[in-house]
PDB file of N, CA and C in Angstrom:
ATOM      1  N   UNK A   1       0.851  -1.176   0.000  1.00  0.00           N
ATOM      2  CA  UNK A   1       0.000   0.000   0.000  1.00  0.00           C
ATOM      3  C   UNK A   1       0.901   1.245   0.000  1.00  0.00           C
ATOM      4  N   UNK A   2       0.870   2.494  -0.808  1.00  0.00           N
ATOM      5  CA  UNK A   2       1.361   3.247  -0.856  1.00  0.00           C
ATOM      6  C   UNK A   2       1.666   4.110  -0.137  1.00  0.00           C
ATOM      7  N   UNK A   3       2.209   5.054   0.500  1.00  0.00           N
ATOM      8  CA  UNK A   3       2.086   6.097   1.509  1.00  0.00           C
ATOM      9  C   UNK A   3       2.820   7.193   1.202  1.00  0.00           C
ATOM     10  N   UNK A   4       2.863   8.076   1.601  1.00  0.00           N
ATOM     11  CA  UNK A   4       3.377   9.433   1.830  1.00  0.00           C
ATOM     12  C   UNK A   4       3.752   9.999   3.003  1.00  0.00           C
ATOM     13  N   UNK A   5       5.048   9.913   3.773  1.00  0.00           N
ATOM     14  CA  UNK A   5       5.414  10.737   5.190  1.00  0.00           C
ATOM     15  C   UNK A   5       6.173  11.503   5.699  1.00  0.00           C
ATOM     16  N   UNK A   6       5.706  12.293   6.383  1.00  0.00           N
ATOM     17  CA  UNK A   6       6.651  13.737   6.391  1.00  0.00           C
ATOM     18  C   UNK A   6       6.550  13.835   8.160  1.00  0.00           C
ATOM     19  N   UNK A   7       7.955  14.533   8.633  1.00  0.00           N
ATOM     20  CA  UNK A   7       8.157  14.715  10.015  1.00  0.00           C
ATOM     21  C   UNK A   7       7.466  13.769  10.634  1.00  0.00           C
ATOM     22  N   UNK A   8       7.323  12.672  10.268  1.00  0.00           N
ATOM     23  CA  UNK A   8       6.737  11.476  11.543  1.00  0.00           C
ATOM     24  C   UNK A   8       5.438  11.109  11.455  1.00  0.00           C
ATOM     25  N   UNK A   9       4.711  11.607  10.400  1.00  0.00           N
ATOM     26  CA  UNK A   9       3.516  11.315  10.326  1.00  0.00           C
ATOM     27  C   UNK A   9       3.159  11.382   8.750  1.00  0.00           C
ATOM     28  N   UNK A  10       2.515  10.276   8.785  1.00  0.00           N
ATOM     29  CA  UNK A  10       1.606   9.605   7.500  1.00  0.00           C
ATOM     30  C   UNK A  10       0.537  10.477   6.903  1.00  0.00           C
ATOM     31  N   UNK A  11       1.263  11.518   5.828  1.00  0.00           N
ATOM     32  CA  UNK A  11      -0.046  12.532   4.725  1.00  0.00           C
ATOM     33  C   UNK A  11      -0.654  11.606   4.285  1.00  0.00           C
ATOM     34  N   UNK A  12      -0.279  10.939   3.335  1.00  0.00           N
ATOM     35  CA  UNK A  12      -1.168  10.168   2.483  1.00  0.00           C
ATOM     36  C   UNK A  12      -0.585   8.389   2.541  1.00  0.00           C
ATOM     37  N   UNK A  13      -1.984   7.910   2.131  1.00  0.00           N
ATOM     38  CA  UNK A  13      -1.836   6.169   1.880  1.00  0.00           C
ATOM     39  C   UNK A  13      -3.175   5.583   1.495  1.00  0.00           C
ATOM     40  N   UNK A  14      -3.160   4.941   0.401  1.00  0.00           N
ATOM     41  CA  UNK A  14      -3.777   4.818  -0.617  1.00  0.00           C
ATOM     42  C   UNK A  14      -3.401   3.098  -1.341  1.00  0.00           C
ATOM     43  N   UNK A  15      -4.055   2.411  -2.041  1.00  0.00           N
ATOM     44  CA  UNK A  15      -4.303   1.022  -2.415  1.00  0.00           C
ATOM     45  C   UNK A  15      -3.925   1.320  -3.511  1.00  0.00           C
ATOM     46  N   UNK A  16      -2.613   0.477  -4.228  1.00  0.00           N
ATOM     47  CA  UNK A  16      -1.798   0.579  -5.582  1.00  0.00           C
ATOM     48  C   UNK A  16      -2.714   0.927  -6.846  1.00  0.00           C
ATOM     49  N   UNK A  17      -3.991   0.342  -6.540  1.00  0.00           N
ATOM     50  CA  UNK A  17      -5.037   0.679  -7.768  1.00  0.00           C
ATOM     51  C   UNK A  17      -5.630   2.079  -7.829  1.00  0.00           C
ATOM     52  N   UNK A  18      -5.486   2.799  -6.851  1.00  0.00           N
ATOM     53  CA  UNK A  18      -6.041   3.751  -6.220  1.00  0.00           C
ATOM     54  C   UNK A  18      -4.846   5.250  -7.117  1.00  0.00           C
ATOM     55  N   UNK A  19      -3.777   4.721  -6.915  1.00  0.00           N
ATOM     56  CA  UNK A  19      -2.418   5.763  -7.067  1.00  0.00           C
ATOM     57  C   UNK A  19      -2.159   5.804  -8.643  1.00  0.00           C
ATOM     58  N   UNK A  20      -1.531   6.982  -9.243  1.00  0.00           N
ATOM     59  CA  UNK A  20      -1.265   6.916 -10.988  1.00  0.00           C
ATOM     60  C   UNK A  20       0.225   7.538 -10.609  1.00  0.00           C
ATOM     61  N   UNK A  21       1.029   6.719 -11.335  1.00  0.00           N
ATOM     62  CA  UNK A  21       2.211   6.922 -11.321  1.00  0.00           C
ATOM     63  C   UNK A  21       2.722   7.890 -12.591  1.00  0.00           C
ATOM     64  N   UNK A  22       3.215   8.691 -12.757  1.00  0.00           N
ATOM     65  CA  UNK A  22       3.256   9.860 -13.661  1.00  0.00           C
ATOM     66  C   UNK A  22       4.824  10.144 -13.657  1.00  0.00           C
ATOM     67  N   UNK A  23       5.614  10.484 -14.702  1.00  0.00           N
ATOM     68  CA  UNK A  23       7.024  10.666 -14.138  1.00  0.00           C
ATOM     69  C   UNK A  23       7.861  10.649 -13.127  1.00  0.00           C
ATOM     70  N   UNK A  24       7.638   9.272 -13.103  1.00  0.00           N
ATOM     71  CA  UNK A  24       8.149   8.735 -11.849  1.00  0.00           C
ATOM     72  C   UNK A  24       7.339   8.913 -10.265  1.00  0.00           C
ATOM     73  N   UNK A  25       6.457  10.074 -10.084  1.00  0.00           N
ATOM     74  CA  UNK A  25       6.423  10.438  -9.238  1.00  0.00           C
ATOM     75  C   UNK A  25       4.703   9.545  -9.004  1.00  0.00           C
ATOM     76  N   UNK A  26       4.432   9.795  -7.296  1.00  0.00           N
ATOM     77  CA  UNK A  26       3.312   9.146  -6.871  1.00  0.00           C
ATOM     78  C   UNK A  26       2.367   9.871  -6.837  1.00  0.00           C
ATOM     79  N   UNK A  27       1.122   9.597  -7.571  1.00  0.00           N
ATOM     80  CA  UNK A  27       0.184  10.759  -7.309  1.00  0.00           C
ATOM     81  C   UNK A  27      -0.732  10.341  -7.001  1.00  0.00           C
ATOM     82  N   UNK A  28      -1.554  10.339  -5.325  1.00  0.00           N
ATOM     83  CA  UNK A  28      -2.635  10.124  -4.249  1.00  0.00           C
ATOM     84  C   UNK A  28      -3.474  11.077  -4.884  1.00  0.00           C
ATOM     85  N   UNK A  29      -5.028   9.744  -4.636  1.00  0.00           N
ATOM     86  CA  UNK A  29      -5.968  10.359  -4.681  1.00  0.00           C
ATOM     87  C   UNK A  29      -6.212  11.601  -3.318  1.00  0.00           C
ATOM     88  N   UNK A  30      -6.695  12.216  -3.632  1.00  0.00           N
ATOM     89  CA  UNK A  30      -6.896  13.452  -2.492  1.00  0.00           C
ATOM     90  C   UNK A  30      -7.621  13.133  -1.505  1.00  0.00           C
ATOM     91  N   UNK A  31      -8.556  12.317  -1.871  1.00  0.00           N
ATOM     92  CA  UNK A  31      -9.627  11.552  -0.622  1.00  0.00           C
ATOM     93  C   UNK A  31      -8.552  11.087   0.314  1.00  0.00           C
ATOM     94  N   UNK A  32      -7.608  10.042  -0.285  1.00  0.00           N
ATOM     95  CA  UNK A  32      -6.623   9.500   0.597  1.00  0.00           C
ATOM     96  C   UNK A  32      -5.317  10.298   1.494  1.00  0.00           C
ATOM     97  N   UNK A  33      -5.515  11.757   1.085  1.00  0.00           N
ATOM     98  CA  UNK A  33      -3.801  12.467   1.906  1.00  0.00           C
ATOM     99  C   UNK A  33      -5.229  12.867   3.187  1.00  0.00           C
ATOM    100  N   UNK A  34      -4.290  12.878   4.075  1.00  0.00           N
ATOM    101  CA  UNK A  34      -4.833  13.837   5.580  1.00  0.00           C
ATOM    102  C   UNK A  34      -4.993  15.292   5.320  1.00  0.00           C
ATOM    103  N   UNK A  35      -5.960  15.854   4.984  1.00  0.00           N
ATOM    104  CA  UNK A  35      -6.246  17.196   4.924  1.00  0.00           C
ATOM    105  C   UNK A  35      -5.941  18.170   6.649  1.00  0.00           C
ATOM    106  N   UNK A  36      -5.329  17.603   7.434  1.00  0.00           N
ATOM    107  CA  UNK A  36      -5.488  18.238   8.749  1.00  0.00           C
ATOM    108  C   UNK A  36      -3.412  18.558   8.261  1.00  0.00           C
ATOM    109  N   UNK A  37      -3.069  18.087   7.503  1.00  0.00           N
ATOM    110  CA  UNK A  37      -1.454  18.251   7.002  1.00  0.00           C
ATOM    111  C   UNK A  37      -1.574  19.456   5.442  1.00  0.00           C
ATOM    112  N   UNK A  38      -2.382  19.296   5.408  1.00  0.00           N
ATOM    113  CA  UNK A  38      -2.355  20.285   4.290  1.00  0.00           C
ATOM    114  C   UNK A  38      -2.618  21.712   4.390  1.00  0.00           C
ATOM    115  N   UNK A  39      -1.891  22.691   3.404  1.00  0.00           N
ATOM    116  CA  UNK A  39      -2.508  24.154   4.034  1.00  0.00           C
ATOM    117  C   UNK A  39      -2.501  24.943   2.386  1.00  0.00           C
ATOM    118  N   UNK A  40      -3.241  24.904   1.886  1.00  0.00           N
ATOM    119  CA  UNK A  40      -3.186  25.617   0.410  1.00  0.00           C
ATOM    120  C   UNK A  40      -1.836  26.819   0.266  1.00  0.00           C
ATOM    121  N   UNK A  41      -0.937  26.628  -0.497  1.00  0.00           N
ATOM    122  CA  UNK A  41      -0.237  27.570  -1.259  1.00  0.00           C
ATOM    123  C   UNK A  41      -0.314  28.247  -2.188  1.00  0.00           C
ATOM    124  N   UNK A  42      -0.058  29.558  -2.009  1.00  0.00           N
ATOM    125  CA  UNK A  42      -0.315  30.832  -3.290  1.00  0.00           C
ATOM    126  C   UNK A  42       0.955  30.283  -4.534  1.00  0.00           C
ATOM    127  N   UNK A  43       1.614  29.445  -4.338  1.00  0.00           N
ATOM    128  CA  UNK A  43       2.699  29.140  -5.307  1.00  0.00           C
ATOM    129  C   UNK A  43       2.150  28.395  -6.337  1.00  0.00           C
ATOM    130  N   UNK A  44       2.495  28.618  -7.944  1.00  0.00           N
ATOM    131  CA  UNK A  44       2.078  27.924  -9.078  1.00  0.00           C
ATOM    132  C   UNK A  44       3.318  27.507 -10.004  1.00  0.00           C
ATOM    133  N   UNK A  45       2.908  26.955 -10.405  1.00  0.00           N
ATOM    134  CA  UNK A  45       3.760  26.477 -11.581  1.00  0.00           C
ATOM    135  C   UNK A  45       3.492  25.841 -13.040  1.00  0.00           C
ATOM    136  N   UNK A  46       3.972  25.619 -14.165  1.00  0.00           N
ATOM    137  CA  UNK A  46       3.260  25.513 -15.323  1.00  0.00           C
ATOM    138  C   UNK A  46       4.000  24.119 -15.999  1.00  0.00           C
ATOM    139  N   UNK A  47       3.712  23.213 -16.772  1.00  0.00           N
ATOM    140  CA  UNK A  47       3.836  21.991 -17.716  1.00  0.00           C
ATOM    141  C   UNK A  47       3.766  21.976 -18.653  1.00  0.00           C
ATOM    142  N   UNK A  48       4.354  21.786 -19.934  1.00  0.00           N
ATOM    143  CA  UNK A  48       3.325  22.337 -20.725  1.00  0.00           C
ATOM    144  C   UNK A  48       2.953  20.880 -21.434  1.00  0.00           C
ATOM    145  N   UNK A  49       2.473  19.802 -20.772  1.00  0.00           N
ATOM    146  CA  UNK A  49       1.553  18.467 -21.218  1.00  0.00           C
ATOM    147  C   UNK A  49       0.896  18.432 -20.076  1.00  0.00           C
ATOM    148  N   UNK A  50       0.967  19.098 -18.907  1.00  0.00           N
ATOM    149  CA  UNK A  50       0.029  18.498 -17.850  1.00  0.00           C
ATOM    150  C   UNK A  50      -0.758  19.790 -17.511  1.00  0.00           C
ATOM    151  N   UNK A  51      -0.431  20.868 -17.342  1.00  0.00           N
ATOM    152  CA  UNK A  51      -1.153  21.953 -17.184  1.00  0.00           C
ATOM    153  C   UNK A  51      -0.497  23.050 -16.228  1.00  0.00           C
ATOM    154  N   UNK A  52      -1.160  23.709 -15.365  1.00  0.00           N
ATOM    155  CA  UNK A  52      -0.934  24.263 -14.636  1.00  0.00           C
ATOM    156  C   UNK A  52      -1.034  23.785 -13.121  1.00  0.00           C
ATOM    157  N   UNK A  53      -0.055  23.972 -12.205  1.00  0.00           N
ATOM    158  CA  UNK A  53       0.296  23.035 -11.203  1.00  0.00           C
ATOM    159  C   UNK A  53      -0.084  24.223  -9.900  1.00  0.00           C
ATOM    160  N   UNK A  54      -1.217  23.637  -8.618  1.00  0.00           N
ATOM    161  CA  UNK A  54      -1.252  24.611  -7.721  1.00  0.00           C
ATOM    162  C   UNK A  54      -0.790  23.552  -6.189  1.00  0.00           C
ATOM    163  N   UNK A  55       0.102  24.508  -5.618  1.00  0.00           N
ATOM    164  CA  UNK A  55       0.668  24.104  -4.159  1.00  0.00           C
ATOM    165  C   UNK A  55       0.038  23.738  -2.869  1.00  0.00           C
ATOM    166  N   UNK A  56       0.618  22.776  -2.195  1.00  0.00           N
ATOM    167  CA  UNK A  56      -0.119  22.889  -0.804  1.00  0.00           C
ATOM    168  C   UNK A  56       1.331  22.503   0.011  1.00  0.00           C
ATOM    169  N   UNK A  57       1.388  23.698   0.861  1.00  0.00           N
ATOM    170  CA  UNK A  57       2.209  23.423   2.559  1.00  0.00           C
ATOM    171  C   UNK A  57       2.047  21.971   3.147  1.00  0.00           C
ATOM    172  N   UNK A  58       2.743  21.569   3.476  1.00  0.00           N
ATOM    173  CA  UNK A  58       2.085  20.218   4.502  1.00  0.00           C
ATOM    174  C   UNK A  58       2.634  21.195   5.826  1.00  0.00           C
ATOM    175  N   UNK A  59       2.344  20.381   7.060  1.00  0.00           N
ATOM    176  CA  UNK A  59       1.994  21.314   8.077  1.00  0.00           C
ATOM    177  C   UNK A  59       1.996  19.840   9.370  1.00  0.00           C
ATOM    178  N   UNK A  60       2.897  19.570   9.822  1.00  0.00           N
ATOM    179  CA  UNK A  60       3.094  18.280  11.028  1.00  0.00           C
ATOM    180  C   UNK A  60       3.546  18.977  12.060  1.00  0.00           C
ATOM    181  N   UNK A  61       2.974  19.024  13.344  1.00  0.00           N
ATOM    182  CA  UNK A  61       3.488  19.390  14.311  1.00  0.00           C
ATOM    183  C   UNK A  61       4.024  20.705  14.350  1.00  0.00           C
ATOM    184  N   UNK A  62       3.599  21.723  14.135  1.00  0.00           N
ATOM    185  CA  UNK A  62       3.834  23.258  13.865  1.00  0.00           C
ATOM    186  C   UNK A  62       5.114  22.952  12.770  1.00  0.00           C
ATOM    187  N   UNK A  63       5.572  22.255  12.458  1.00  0.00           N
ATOM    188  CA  UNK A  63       6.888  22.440  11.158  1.00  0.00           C
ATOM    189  C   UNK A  63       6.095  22.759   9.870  1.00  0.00           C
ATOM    190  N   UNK A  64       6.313  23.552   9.419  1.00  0.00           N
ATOM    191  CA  UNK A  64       5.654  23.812   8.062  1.00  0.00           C
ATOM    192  C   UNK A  64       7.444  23.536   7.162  1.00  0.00           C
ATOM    193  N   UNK A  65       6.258  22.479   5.936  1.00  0.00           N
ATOM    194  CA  UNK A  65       7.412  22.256   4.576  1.00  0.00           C
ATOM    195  C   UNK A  65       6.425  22.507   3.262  1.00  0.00           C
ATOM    196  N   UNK A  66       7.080  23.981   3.027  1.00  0.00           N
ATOM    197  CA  UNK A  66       6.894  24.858   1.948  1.00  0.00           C
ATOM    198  C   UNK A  66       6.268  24.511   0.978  1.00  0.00           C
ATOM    199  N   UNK A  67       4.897  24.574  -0.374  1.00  0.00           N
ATOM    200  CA  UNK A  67       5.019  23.701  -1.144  1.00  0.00           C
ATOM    201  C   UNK A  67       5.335  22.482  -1.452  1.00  0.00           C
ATOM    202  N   UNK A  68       5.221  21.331  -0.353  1.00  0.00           N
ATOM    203  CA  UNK A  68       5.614  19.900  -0.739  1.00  0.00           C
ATOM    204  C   UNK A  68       5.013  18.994  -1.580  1.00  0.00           C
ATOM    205  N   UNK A  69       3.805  19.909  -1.671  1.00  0.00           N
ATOM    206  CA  UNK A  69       2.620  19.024  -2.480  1.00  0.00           C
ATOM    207  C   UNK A  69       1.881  19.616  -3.800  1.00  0.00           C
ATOM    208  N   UNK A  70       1.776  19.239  -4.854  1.00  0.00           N
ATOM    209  CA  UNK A  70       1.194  19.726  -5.567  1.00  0.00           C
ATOM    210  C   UNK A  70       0.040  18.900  -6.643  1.00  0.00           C
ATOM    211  N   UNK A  71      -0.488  19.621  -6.857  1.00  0.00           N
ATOM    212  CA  UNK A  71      -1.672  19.119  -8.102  1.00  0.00           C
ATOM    213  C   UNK A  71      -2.524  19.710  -9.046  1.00  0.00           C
ATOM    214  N   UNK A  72      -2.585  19.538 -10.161  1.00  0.00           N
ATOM    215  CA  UNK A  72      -3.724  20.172 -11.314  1.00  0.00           C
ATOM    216  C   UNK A  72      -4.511  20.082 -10.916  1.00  0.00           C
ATOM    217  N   UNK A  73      -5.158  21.407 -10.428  1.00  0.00           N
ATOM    218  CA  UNK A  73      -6.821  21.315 -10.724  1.00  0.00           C
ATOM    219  C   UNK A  73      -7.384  21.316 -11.925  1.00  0.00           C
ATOM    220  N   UNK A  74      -7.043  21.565 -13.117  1.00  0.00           N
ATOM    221  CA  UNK A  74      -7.545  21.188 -14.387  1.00  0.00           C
ATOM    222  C   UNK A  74      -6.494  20.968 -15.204  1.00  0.00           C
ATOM    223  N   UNK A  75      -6.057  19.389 -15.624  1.00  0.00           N
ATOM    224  CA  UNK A  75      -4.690  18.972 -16.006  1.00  0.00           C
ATOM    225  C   UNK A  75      -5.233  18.674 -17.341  1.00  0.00           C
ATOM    226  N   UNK A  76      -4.299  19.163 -18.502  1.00  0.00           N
ATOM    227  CA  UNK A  76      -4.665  18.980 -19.467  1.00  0.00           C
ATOM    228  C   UNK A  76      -5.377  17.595 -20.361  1.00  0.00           C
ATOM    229  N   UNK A  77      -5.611  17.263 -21.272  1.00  0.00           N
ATOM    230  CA  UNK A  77      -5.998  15.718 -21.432  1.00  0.00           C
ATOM    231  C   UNK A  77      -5.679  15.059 -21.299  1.00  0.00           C
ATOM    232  N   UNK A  78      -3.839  15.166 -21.610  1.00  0.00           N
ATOM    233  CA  UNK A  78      -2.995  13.855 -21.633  1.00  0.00           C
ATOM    234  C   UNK A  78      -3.050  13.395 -20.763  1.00  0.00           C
ATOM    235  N   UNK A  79      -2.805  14.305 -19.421  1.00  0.00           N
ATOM    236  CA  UNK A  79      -2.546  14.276 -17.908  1.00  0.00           C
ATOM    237  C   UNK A  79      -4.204  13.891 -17.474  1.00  0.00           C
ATOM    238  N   UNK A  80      -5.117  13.740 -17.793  1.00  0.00           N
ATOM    239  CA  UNK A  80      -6.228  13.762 -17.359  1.00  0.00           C
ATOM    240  C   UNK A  80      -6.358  13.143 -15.998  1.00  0.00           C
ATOM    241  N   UNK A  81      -5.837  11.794 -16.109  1.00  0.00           N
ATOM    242  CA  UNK A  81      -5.534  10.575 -14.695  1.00  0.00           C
ATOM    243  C   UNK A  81      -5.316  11.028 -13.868  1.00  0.00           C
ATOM    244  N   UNK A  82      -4.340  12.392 -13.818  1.00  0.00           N
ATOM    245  CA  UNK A  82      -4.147  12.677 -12.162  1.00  0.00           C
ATOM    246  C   UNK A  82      -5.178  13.535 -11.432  1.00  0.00           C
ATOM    247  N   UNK A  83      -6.595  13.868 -12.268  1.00  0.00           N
ATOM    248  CA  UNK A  83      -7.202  15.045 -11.773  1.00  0.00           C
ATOM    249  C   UNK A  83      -7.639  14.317 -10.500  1.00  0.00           C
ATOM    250  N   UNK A  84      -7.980  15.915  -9.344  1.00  0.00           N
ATOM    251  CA  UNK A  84      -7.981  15.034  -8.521  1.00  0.00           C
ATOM    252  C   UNK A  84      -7.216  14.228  -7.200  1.00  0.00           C
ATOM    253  N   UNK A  85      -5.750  14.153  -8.069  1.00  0.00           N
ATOM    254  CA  UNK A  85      -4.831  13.174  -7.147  1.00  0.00           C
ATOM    255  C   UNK A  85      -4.021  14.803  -6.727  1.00  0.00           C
ATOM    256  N   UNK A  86      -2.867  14.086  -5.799  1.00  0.00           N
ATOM    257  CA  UNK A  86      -1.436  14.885  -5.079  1.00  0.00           C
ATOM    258  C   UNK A  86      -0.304  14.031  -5.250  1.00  0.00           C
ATOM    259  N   UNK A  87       0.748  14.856  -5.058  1.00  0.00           N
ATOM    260  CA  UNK A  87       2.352  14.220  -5.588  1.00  0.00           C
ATOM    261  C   UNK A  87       3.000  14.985  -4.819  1.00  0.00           C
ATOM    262  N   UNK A  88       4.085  14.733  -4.456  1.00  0.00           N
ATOM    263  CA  UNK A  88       5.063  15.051  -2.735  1.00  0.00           C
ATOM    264  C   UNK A  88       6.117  15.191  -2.898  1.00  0.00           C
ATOM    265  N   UNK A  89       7.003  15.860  -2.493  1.00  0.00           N
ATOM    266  CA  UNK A  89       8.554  16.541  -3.183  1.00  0.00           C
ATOM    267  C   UNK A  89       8.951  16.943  -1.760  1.00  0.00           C
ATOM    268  N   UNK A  90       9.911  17.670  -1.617  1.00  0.00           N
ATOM    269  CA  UNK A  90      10.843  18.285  -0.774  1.00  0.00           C
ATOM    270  C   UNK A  90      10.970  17.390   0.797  1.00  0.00           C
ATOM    271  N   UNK A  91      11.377  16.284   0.380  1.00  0.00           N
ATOM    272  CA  UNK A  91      11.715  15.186   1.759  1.00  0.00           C
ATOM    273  C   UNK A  91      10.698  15.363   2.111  1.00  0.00           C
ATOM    274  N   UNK A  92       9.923  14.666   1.597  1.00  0.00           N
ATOM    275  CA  UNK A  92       8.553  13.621   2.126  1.00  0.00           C
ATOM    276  C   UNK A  92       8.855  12.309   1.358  1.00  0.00           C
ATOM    277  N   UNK A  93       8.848  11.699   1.654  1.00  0.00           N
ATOM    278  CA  UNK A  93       9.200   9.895   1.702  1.00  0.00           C
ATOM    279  C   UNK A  93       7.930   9.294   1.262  1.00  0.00           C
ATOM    280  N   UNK A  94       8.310   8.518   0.000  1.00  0.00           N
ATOM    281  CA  UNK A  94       7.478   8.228  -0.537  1.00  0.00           C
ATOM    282  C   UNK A  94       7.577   6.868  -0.719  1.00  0.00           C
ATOM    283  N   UNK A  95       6.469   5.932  -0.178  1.00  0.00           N
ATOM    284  CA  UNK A  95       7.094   4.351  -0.512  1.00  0.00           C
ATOM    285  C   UNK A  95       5.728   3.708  -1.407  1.00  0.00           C
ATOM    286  N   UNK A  96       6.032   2.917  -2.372  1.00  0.00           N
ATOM    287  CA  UNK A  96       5.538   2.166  -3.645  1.00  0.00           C
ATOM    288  C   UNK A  96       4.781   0.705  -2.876  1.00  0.00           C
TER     289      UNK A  96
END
Protein backbone atom coordinates (compact mmCIF):
# COMPACT_ATOMS: atom_id res chain seq x y z
CA UNK A 1 0.00 0.00 0.00
CA UNK A 2 1.36 3.25 -0.86
CA UNK A 3 2.09 6.10 1.51
CA UNK A 4 3.38 9.43 1.83
CA UNK A 5 5.41 10.74 5.19
CA UNK A 6 6.65 13.74 6.39
CA UNK A 7 8.16 14.71 10.02
CA UNK A 8 6.74 11.48 11.54
CA UNK A 9 3.52 11.32 10.33
CA UNK A 10 1.61 9.60 7.50
CA UNK A 11 -0.05 12.53 4.73
CA UNK A 12 -1.17 10.17 2.48
CA UNK A 13 -1.84 6.17 1.88
CA UNK A 14 -3.78 4.82 -0.62
CA UNK A 15 -4.30 1.02 -2.42
CA UNK A 16 -1.80 0.58 -5.58
CA UNK A 17 -5.04 0.68 -7.77
CA UNK A 18 -6.04 3.75 -6.22
CA UNK A 19 -2.42 5.76 -7.07
CA UNK A 20 -1.27 6.92 -10.99
CA UNK A 21 2.21 6.92 -11.32
CA UNK A 22 3.26 9.86 -13.66
CA UNK A 23 7.02 10.67 -14.14
CA UNK A 24 8.15 8.74 -11.85
CA UNK A 25 6.42 10.44 -9.24
CA UNK A 26 3.31 9.15 -6.87
CA UNK A 27 0.18 10.76 -7.31
CA UNK A 28 -2.63 10.12 -4.25
CA UNK A 29 -5.97 10.36 -4.68
CA UNK A 30 -6.90 13.45 -2.49
CA UNK A 31 -9.63 11.55 -0.62
CA UNK A 32 -6.62 9.50 0.60
CA UNK A 33 -3.80 12.47 1.91
CA UNK A 34 -4.83 13.84 5.58
CA UNK A 35 -6.25 17.20 4.92
CA UNK A 36 -5.49 18.24 8.75
CA UNK A 37 -1.45 18.25 7.00
CA UNK A 38 -2.35 20.28 4.29
CA UNK A 39 -2.51 24.15 4.03
CA UNK A 40 -3.19 25.62 0.41
CA UNK A 41 -0.24 27.57 -1.26
CA UNK A 42 -0.31 30.83 -3.29
CA UNK A 43 2.70 29.14 -5.31
CA UNK A 44 2.08 27.92 -9.08
CA UNK A 45 3.76 26.48 -11.58
CA UNK A 46 3.26 25.51 -15.32
CA UNK A 47 3.84 21.99 -17.72
CA UNK A 48 3.32 22.34 -20.72
CA UNK A 49 1.55 18.47 -21.22
CA UNK A 50 0.03 18.50 -17.85
CA UNK A 51 -1.15 21.95 -17.18
CA UNK A 52 -0.93 24.26 -14.64
CA UNK A 53 0.30 23.03 -11.20
CA UNK A 54 -1.25 24.61 -7.72
CA UNK A 55 0.67 24.10 -4.16
CA UNK A 56 -0.12 22.89 -0.80
CA UNK A 57 2.21 23.42 2.56
CA UNK A 58 2.09 20.22 4.50
CA UNK A 59 1.99 21.31 8.08
CA UNK A 60 3.09 18.28 11.03
CA UNK A 61 3.49 19.39 14.31
CA UNK A 62 3.83 23.26 13.86
CA UNK A 63 6.89 22.44 11.16
CA UNK A 64 5.65 23.81 8.06
CA UNK A 65 7.41 22.26 4.58
CA UNK A 66 6.89 24.86 1.95
CA UNK A 67 5.02 23.70 -1.14
CA UNK A 68 5.61 19.90 -0.74
CA UNK A 69 2.62 19.02 -2.48
CA UNK A 70 1.19 19.73 -5.57
CA UNK A 71 -1.67 19.12 -8.10
CA UNK A 72 -3.72 20.17 -11.31
CA UNK A 73 -6.82 21.32 -10.72
CA UNK A 74 -7.55 21.19 -14.39
CA UNK A 75 -4.69 18.97 -16.01
CA UNK A 76 -4.66 18.98 -19.47
CA UNK A 77 -6.00 15.72 -21.43
CA UNK A 78 -2.99 13.85 -21.63
CA UNK A 79 -2.55 14.28 -17.91
CA UNK A 80 -6.23 13.76 -17.36
CA UNK A 81 -5.53 10.57 -14.70
CA UNK A 82 -4.15 12.68 -12.16
CA UNK A 83 -7.20 15.05 -11.77
CA UNK A 84 -7.98 15.03 -8.52
CA UNK A 85 -4.83 13.17 -7.15
CA UNK A 86 -1.44 14.89 -5.08
CA UNK A 87 2.35 14.22 -5.59
CA UNK A 88 5.06 15.05 -2.73
CA UNK A 89 8.55 16.54 -3.18
CA UNK A 90 10.84 18.28 -0.77
CA UNK A 91 11.72 15.19 1.76
CA UNK A 92 8.55 13.62 2.13
CA UNK A 93 9.20 9.89 1.70
CA UNK A 94 7.48 8.23 -0.54
CA UNK A 95 7.09 4.35 -0.51
CA UNK A 96 5.54 2.17 -3.65
Amino acid sequence: MPTASWNGAVIAQAHSDQVQIVENNVYFPLSAVSQDHLRPSGHQTSCPWKGSASYYDLVVDGKVNENAAWYYPEPKAEARQIAGHVAFWRGVVVER
